[in-house]
C-alpha atoms as a PDB file:
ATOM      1  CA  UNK A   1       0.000   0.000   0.000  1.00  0.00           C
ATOM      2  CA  UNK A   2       0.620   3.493  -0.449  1.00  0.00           C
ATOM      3  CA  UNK A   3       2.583   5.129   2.444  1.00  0.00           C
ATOM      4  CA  UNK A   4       1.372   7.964   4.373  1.00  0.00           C
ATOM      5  CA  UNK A   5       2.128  10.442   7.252  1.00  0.00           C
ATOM      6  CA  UNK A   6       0.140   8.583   9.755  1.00  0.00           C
ATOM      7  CA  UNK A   7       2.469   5.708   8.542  1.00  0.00           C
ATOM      8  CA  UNK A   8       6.014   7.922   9.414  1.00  0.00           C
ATOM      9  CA  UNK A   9       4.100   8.800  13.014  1.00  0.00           C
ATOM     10  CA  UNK A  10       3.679   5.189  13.557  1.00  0.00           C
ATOM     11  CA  UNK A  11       7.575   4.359  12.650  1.00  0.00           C
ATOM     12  CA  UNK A  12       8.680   7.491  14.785  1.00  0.00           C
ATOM     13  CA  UNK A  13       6.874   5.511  17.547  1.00  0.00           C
ATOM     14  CA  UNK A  14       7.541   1.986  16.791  1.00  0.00           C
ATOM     15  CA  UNK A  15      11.626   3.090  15.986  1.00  0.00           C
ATOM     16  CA  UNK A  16      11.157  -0.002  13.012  1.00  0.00           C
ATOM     17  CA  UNK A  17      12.932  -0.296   9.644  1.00  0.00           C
ATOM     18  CA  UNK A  18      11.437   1.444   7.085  1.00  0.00           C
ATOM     19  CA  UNK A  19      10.154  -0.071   3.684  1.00  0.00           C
ATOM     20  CA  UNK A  20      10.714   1.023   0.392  1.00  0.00           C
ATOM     21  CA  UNK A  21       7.177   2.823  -0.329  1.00  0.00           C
ATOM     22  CA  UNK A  22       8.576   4.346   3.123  1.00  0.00           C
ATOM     23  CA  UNK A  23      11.636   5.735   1.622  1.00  0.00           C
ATOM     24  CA  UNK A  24       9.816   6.958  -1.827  1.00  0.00           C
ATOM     25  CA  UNK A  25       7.331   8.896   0.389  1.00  0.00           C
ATOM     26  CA  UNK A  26      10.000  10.425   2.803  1.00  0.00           C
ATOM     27  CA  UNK A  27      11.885  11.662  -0.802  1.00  0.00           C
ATOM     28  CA  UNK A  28       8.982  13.698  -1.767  1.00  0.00           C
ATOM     29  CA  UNK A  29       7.549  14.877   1.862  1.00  0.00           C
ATOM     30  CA  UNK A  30       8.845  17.505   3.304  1.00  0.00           C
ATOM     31  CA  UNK A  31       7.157  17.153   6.606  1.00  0.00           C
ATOM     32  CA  UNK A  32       8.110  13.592   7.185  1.00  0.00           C
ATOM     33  CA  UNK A  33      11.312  14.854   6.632  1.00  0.00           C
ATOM     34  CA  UNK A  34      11.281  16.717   9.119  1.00  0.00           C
ATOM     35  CA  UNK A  35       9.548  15.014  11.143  1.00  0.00           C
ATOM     36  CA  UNK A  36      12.264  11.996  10.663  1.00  0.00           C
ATOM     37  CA  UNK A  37      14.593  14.214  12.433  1.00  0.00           C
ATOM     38  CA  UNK A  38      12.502  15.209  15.730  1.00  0.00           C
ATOM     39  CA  UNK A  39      13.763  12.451  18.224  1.00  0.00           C
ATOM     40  CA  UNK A  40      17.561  13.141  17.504  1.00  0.00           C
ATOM     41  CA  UNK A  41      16.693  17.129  18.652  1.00  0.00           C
ATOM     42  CA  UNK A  42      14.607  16.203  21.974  1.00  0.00           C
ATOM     43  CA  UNK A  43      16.676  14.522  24.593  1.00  0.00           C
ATOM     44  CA  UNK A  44      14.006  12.878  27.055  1.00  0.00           C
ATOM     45  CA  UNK A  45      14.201  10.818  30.114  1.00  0.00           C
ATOM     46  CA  UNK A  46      14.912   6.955  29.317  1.00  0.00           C
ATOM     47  CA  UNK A  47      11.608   6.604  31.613  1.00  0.00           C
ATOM     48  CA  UNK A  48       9.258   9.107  30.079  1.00  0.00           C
ATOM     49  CA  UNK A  49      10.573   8.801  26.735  1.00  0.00           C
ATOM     50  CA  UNK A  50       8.282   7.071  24.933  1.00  0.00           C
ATOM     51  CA  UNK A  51       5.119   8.868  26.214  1.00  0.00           C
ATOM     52  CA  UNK A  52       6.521  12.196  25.987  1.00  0.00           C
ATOM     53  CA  UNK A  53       7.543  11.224  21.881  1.00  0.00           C
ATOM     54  CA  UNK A  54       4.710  10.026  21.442  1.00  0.00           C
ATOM     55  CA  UNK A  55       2.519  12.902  22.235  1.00  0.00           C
ATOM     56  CA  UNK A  56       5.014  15.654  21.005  1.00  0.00           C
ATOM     57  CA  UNK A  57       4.957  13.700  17.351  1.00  0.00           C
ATOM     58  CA  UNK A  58       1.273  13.297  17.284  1.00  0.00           C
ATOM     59  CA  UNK A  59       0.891  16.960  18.268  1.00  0.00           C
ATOM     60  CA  UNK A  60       3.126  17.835  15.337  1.00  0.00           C
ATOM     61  CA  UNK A  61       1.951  15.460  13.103  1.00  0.00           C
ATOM     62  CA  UNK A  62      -2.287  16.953  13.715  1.00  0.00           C
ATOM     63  CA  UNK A  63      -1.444  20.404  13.770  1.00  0.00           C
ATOM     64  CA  UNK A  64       0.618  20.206  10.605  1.00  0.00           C
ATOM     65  CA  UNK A  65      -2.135  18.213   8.749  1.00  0.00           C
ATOM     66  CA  UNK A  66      -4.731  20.771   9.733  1.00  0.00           C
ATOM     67  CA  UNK A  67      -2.810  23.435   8.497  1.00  0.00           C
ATOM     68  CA  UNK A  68      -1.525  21.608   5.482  1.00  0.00           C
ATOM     69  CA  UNK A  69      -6.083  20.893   4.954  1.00  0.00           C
ATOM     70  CA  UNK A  70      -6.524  24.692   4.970  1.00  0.00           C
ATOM     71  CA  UNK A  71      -3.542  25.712   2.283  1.00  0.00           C
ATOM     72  CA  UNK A  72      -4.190  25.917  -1.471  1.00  0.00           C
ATOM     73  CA  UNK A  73      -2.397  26.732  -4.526  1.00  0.00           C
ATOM     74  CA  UNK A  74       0.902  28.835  -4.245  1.00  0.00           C
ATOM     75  CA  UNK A  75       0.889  29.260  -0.266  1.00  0.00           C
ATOM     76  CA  UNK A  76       0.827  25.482   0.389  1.00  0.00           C
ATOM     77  CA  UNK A  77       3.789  25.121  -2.247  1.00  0.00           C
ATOM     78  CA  UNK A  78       6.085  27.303  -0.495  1.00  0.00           C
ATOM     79  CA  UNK A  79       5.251  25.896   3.306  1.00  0.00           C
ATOM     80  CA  UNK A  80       6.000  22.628   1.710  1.00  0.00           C
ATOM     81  CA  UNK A  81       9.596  23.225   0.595  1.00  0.00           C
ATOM     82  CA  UNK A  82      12.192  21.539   2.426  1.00  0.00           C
ATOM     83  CA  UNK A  83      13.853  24.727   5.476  1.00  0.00           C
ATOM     84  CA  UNK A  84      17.165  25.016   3.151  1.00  0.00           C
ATOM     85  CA  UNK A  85      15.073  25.473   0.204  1.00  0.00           C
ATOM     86  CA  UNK A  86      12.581  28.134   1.727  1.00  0.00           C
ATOM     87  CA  UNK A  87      16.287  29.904   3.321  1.00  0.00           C
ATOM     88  CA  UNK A  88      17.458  29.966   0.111  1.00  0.00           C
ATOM     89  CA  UNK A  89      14.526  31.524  -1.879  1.00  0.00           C
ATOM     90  CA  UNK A  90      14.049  33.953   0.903  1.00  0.00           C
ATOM     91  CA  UNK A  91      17.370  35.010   0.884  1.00  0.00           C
ATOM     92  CA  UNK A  92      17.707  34.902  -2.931  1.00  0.00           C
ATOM     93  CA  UNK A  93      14.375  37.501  -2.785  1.00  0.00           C
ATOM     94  CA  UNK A  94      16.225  39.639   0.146  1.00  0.00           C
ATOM     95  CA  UNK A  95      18.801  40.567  -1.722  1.00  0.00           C
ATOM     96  CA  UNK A  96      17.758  40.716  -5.004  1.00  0.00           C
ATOM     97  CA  UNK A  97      16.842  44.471  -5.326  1.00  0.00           C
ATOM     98  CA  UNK A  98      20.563  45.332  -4.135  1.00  0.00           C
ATOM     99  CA  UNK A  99      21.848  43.504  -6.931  1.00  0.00           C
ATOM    100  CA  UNK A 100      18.831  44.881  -9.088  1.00  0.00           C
ATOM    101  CA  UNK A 101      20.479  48.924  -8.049  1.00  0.00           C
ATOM    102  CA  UNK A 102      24.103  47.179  -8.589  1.00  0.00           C
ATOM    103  CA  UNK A 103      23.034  46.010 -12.010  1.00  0.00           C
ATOM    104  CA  UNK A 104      20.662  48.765 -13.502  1.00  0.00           C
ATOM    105  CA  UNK A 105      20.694  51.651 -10.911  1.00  0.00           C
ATOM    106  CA  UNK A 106      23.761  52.133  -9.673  1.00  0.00           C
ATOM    107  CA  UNK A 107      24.660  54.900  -7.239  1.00  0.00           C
ATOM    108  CA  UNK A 108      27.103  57.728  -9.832  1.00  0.00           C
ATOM    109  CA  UNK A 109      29.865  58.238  -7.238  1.00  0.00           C
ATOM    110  CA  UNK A 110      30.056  54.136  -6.795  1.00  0.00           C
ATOM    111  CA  UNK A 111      33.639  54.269  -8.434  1.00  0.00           C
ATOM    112  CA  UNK A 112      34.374  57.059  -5.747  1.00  0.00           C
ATOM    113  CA  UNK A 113      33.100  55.151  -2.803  1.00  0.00           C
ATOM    114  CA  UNK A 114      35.740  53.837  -0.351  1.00  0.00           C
ATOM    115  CA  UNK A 115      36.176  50.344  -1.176  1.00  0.00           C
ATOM    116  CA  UNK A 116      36.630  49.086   2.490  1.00  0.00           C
ATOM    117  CA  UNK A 117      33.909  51.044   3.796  1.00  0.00           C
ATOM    118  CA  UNK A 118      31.636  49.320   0.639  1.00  0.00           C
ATOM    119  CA  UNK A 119      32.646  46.110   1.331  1.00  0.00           C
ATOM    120  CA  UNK A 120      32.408  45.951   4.897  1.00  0.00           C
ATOM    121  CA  UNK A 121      28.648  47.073   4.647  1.00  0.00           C
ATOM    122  CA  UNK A 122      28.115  44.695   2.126  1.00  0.00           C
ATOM    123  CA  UNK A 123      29.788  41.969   4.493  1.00  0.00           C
ATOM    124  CA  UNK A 124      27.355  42.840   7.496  1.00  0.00           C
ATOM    125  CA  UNK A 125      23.983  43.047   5.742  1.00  0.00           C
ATOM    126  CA  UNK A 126      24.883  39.667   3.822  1.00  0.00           C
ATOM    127  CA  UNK A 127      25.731  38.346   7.281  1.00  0.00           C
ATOM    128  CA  UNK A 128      22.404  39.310   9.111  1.00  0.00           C
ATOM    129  CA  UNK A 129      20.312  38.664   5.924  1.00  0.00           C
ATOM    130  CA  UNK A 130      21.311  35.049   5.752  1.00  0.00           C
ATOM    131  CA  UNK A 131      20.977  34.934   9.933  1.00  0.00           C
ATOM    132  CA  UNK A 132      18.009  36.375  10.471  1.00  0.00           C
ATOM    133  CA  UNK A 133      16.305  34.182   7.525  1.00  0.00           C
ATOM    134  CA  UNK A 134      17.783  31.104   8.981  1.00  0.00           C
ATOM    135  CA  UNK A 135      15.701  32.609  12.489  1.00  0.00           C
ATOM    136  CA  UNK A 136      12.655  33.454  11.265  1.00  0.00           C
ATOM    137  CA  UNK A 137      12.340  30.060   9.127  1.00  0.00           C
ATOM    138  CA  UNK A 138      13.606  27.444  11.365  1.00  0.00           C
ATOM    139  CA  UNK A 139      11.637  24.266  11.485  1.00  0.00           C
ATOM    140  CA  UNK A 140       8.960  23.701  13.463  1.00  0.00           C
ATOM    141  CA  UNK A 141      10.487  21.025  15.826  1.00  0.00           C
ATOM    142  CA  UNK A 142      13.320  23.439  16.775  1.00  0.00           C
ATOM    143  CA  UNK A 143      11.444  26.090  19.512  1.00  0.00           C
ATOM    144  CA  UNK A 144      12.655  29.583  18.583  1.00  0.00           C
ATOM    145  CA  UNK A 145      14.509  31.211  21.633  1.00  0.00           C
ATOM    146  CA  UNK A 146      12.114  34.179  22.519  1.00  0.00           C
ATOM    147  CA  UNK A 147      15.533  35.876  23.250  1.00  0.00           C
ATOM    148  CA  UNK A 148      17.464  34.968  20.221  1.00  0.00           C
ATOM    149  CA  UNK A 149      14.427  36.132  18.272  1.00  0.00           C
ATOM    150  CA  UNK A 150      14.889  38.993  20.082  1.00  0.00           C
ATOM    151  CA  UNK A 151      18.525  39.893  19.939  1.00  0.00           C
ATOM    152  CA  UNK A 152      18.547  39.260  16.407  1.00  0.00           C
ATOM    153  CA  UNK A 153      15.692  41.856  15.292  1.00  0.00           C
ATOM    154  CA  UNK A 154      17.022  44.039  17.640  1.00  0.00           C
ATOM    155  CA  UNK A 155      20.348  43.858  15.344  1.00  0.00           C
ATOM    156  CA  UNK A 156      18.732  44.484  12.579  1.00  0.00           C
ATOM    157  CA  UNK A 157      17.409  47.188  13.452  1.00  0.00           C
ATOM    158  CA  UNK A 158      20.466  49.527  15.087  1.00  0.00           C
ATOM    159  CA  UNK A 159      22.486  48.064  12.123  1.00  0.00           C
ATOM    160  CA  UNK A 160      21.398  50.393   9.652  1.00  0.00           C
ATOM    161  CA  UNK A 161      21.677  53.423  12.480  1.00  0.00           C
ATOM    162  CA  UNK A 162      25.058  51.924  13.170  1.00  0.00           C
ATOM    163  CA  UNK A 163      26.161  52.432   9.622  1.00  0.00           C
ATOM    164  CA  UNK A 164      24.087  56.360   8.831  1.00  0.00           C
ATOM    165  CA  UNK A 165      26.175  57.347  11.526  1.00  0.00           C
ATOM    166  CA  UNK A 166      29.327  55.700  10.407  1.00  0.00           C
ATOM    167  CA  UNK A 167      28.919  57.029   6.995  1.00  0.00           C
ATOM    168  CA  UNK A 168      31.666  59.352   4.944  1.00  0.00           C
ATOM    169  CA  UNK A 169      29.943  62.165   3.775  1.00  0.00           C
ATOM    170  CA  UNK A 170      30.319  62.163  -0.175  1.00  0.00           C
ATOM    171  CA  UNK A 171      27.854  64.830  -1.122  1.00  0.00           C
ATOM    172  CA  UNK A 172      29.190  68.089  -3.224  1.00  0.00           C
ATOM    173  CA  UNK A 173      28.594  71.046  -1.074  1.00  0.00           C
ATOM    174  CA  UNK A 174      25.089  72.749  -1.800  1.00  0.00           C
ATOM    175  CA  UNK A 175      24.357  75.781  -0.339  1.00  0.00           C
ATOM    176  CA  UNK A 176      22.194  76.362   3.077  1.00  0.00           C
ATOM    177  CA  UNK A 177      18.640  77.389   0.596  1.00  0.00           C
ATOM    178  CA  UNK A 178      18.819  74.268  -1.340  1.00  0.00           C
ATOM    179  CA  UNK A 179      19.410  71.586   1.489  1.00  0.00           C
ATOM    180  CA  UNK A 180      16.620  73.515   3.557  1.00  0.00           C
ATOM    181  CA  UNK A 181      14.110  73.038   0.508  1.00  0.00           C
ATOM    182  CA  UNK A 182      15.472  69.618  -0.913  1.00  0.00           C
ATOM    183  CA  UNK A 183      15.837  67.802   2.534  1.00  0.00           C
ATOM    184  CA  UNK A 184      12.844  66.201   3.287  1.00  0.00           C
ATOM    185  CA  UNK A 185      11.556  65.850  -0.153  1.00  0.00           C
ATOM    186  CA  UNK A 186      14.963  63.646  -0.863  1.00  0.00           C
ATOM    187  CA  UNK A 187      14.831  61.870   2.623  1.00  0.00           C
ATOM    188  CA  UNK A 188      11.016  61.119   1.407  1.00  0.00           C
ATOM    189  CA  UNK A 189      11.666  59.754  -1.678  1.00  0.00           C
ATOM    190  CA  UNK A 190      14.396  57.362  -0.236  1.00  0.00           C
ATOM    191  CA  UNK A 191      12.254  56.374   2.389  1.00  0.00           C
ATOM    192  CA  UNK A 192       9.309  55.809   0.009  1.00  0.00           C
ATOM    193  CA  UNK A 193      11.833  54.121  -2.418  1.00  0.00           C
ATOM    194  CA  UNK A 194      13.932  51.746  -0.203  1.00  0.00           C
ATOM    195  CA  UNK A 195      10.265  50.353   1.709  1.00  0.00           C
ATOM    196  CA  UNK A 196       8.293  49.437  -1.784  1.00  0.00           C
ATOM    197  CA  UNK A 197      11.568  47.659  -2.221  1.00  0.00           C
ATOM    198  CA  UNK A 198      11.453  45.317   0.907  1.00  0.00           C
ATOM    199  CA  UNK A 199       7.877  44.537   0.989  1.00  0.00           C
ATOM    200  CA  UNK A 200       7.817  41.856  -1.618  1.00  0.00           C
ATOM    201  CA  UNK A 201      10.554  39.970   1.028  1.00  0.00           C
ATOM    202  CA  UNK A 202       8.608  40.787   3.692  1.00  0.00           C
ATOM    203  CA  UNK A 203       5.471  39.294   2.122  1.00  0.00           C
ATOM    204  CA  UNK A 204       7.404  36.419   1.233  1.00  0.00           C
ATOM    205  CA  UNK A 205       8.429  35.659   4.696  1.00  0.00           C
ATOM    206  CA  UNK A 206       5.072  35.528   5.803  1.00  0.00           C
ATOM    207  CA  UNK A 207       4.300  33.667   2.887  1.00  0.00           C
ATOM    208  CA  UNK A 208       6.434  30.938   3.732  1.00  0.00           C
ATOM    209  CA  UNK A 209       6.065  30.812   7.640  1.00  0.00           C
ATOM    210  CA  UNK A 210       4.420  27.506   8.673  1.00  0.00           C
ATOM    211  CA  UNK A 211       2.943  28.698  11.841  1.00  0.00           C
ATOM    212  CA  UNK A 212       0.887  31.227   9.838  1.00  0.00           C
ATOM    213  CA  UNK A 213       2.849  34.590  10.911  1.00  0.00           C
ATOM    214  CA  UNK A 214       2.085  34.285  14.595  1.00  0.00           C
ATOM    215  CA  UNK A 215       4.099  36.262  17.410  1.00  0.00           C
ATOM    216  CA  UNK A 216       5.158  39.802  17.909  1.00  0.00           C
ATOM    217  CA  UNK A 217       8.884  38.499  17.847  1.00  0.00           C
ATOM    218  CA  UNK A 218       8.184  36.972  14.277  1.00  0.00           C
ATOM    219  CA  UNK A 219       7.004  39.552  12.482  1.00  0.00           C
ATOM    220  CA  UNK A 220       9.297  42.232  14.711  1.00  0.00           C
ATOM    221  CA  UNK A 221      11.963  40.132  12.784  1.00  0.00           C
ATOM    222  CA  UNK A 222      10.585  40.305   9.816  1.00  0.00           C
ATOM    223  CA  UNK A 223      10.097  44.052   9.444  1.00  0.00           C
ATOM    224  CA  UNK A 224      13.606  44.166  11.192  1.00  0.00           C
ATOM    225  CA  UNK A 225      15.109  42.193   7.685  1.00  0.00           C
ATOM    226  CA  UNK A 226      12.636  44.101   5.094  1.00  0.00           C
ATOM    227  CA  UNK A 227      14.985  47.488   6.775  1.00  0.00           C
ATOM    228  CA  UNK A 228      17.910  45.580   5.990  1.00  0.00           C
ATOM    229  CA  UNK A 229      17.187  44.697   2.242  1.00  0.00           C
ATOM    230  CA  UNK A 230      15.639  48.401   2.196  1.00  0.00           C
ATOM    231  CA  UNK A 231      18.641  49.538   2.954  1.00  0.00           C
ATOM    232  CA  UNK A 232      21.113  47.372   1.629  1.00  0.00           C
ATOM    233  CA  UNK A 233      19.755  48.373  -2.075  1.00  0.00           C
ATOM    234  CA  UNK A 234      19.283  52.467  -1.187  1.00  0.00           C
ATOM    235  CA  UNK A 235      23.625  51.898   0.424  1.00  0.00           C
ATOM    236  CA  UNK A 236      23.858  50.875  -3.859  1.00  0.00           C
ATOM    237  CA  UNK A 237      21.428  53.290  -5.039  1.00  0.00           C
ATOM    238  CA  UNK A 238      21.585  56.902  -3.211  1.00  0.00           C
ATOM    239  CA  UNK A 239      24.823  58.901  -3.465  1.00  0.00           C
ATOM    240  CA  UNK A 240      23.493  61.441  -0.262  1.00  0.00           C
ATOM    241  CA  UNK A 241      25.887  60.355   2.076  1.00  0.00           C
ATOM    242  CA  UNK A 242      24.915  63.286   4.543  1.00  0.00           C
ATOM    243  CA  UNK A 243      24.181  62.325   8.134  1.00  0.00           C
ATOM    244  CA  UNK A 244      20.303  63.454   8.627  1.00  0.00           C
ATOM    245  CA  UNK A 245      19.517  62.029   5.179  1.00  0.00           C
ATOM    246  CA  UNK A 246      20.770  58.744   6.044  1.00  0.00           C
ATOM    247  CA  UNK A 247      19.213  58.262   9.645  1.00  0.00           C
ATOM    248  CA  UNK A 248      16.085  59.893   8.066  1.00  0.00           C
ATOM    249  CA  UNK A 249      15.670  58.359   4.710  1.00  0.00           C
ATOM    250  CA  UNK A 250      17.636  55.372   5.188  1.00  0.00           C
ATOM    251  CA  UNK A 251      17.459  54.063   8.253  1.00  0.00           C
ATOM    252  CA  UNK A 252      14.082  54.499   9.283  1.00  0.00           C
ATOM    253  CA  UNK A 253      12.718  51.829   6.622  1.00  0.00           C
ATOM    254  CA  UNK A 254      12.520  49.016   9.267  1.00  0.00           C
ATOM    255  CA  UNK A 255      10.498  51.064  11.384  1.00  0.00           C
ATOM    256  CA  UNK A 256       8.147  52.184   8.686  1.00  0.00           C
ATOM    257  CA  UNK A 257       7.680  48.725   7.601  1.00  0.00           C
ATOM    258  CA  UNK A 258       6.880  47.527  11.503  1.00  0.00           C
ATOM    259  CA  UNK A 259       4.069  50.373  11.568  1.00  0.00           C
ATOM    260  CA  UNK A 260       2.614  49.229   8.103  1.00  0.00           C
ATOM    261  CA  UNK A 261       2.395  45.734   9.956  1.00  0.00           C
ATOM    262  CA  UNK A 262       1.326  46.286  13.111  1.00  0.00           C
ATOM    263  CA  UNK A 263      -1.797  48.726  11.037  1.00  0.00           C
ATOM    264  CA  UNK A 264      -2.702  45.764   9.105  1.00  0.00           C
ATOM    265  CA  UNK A 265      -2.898  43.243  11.816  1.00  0.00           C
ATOM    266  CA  UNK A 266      -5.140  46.111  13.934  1.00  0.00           C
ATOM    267  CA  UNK A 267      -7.312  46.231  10.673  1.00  0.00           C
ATOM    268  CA  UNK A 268      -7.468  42.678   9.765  1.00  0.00           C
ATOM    269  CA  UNK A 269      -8.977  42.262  14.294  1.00  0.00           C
ATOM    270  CA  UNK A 270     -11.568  44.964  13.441  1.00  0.00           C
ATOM    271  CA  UNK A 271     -12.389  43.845  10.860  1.00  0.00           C
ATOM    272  CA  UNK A 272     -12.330  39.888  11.945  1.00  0.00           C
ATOM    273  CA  UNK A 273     -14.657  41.233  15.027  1.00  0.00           C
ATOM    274  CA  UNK A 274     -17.413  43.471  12.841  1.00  0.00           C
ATOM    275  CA  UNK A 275     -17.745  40.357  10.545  1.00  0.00           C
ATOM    276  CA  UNK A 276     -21.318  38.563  11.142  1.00  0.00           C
ATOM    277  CA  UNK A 277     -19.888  35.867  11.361  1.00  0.00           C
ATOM    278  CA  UNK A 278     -17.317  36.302  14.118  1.00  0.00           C
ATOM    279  CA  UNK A 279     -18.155  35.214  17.795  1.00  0.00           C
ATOM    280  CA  UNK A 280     -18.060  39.058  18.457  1.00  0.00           C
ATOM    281  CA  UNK A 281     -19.641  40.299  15.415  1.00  0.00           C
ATOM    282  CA  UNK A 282     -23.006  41.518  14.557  1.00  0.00           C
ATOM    283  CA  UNK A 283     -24.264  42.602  17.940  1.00  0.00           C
ATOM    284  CA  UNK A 284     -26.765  45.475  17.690  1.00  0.00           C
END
């Protein structure tokens, strides 16, 4: 017969050799794959051991399927990759409007730039790109430290203050009139620029998240790494290296991006609670 996810519970449980329709399941599951490697990351009692797995894999194994029951299309494609595959596409979409601005829209003093300065940026948003996606995308059956979680958005965001404040000033000299008139229309536009260009990571991070986006820390973390691909493409793409400009129209993205989620989660509970439908909805 055909084997099935109930049938990897019941080996998880049983500890037995598995068959071959075993082995051609496991190749194209990626739950059961995962699910495979559960009892080598929970050390248990030699007593309790085989109560305590058994619960924690039938746990797993229900609230997984339940999900899995409610997904369709393009959503329950992407939960269903493998963890190093989703890392990999959400790092891939992370950084791919830097090296959009590196390709097509290149900052004009680039060749100017100091190359240490460059390449030590690039080094530390590369660095907490690929960490931070490895956080917020861990499997299931490894619990998220609340304080790792944490640490890490709060990383993300200071990083990009860190480096405004760090950062050579470039600019030609303009006189007092023109940066009074031009300042926040430019730190605006950067601002405006360097958000539209994170959201489509930040949407895929959601996307992708198997517990359905839940928890502040997650999608703290997420905005937090949406400011760091804002602002690893406007580093490539804006030659105003002045101070205010960069803490203003630079650094703030992450922020922004944290307000425009925290609005829509306030809008999608209002709106959740007027629905008729809702247990707190359509009272006169």
């Amino acid at each position: 017969m055909n084997w099935t996810c109930d049938e990897t519970r019941r080996h998880l449980l049983r500890q037995d050799n598995l068959s071959e329709a075993a082995l051609e399941h496991l190749a194209q599951c990626a739950v059961c794959q995962e699910m495979m490697e559960l009892p080598t990351a929970i050390e248990l009692e030699p007593s309790t051991s085989e109560s305590v797995g058994a619960i924690d894999v039938a746990t797993l194994l229900s609230q997984t399927q339940l999900q899995l029951s409610r997904e369709r299309g393009l959503l329950a494609w992407l939960r269903s990759r493998k963890t190093p595959v989703r890392v990999a596409l959400g790092v891939s979409v992370a950084l791919l409007p830097a090296a959009a601005q590196l390709a097509f829209s290149r900052r004009r003093d680039l060749g100017d730039y100091p190359l240490p300065w460059l390449l030590l940026a690039v080094a530390v948003y590369l660095a907490i790109v690929v960490f931070a996606t490895k956080s917020v995308l861990a499997p299931l059956f490894r619990p998220k430290s609340s304080l790792a979680l944490a640490s890490t958005a709060a990383l993300a965001f200071s990083l990009p203050f860190i480096l405004a404040a760090l950062a050579p000033i470039h600019a030609q000299p303009a006189s007092h009139v023109e940066i009074q008139h031009s300042f926040l229309h430019h730190a605006a536009a950067c601002l405006r620029y360097g958000t539209l260009l994170s959201f489509p990571a930040v949407l895929l991070f959601v996307a992708m998240d198997r517990q359905v986006a839940r928890g502040r820390l997650f999608l703290i973390l997420t905005a937090s790494i949406g400011g760091i691909v804002g602002n690893f493409a406007l580093l490539l793409h804006c030659p105003n290296g002045r101070l205010a400009h960069q803490l203003l129209g630079h650094a703030t993205v992450g922020l922004v991006l944290l307000i425009c989620i925290g609005a829509a989660i306030v809008f999608a509970r209002v709106r959740a609670r007027n629905t008729p439908d809702s247990p707190h909805g359509g009272r006169s």
